[in-house]
Protein backbone atom coordinates (compact mmCIF):
# COMPACT_ATOMS: atom_id res chain seq x y z
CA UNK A 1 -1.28 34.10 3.32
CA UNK A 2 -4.83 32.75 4.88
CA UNK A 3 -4.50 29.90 7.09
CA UNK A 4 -7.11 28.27 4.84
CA UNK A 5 -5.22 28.77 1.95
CA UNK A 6 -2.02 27.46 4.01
CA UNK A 7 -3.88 24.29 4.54
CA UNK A 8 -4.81 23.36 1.08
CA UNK A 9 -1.45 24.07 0.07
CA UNK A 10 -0.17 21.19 2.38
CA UNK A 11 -3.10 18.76 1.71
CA UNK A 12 -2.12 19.83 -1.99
CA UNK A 13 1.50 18.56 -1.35
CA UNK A 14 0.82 15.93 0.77
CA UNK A 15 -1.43 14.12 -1.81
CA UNK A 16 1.28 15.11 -4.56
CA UNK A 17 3.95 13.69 -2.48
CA UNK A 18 2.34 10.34 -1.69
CA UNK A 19 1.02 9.73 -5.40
CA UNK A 20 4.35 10.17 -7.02
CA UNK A 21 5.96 8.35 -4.34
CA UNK A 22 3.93 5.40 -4.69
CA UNK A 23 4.55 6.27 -8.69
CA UNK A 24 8.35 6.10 -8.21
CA UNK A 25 9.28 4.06 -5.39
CA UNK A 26 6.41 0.71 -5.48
CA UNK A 27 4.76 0.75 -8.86
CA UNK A 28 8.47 1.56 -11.29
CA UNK A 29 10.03 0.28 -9.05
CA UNK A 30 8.55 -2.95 -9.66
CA UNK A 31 8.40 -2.76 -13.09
CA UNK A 32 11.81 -1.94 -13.87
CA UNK A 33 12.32 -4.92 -11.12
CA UNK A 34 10.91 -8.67 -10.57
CA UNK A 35 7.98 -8.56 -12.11
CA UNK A 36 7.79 -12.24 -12.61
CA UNK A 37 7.93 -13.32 -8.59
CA UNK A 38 5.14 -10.23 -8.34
CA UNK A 39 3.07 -11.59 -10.60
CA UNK A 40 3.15 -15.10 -9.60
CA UNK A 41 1.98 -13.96 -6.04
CA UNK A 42 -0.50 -12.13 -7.56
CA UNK A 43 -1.75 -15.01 -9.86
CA UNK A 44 -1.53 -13.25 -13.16
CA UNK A 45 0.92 -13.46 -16.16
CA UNK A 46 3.90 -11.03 -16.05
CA UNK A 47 2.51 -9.56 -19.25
CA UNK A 48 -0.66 -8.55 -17.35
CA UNK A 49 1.08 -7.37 -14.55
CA UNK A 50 3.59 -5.22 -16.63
CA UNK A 51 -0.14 -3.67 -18.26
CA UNK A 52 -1.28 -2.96 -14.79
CA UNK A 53 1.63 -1.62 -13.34
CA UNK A 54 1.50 1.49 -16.51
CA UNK A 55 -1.84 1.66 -15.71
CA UNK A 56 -1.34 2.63 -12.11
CA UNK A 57 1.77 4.80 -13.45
CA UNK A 58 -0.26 6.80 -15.56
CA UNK A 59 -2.75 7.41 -12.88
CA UNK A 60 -0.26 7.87 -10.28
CA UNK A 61 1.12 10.52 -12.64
CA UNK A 62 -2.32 12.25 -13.18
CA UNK A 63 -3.21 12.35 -9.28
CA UNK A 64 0.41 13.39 -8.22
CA UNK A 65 1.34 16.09 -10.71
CA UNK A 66 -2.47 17.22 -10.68
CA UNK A 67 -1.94 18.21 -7.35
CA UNK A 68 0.83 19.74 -7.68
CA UNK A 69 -0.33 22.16 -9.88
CA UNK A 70 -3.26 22.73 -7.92
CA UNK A 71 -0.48 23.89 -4.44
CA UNK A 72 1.49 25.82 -6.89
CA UNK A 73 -1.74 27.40 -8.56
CA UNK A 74 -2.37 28.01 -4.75
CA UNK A 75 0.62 29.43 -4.10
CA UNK A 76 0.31 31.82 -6.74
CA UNK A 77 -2.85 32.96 -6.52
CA UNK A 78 -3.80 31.74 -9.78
CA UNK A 79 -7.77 30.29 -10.37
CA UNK A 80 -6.89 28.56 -13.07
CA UNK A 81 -3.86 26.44 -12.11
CA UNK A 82 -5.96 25.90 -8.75
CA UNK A 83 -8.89 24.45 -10.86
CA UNK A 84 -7.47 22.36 -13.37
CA UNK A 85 -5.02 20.70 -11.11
CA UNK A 86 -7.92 19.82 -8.56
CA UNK A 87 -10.35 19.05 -11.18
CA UNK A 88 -6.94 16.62 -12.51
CA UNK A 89 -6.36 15.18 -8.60
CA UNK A 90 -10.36 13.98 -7.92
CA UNK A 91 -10.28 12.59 -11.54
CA UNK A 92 -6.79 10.73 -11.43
CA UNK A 93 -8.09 9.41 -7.60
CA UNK A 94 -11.38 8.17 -8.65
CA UNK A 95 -10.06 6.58 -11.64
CA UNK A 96 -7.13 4.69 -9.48
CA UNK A 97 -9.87 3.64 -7.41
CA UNK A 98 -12.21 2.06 -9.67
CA UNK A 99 -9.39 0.44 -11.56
CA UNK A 100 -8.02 -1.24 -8.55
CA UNK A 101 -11.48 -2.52 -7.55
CA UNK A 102 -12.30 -3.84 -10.87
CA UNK A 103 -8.51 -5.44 -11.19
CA UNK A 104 -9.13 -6.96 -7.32
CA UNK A 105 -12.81 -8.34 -8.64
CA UNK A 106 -11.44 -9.85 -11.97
CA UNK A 107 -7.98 -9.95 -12.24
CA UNK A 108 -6.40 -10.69 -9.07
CA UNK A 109 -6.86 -14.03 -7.35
């Protein structure tokens, strides 16, 4: 294996492992927690924070298992896998970045 290819394998894992650790361990964790005491510091309802905490599941789930398809695609030399799963990682990314920019501008206080 090409020590390029080595490379975007870990970077591939590394940005799998963080996303679906955030997914698991902050954002369900949370929701399956106190949601009321995390919304109150937040200033929003619990409702509202129970919509925004599937929100950043779903994208968390996108990002994370997008890039894991992408270091598996990697891993077995397959173009496809390697495509869709990056092409799935930028857009699951972008996405969780412009929602929590928008939710800091308007939602939070």
């Amino acid at each position: 294996m090409q020590r390029g290819v080595i490379a975007r394998v870990i970077f591939f894992f590394v940005i799998a492992s963080l996303m679906l650790a955030e997914l698991f361990m902050s954002n369900l964790g949370t929701l399956l927690g106190d949601v009321t005491s995390t919304s109150a510091m937040m200033g929003i309802t619990p409702d509202a924070e129970r919509t925004r905490l599937w929100i950043l599941i779903l994208l968390d789930a996108v990002a994370g298992l997008g890039a894991l398809v992408a270091a598996i695609g990697l891993l077995r030399k397959n173009a496809a896998w390697q495509r869709y799963g990056a092409l799935a990682t930028a857009i699951g990314l972008v996405l969780y970045g412009v929602y929590q920019f928008f939710a800091a501008l308007f939602q939070l206080n």
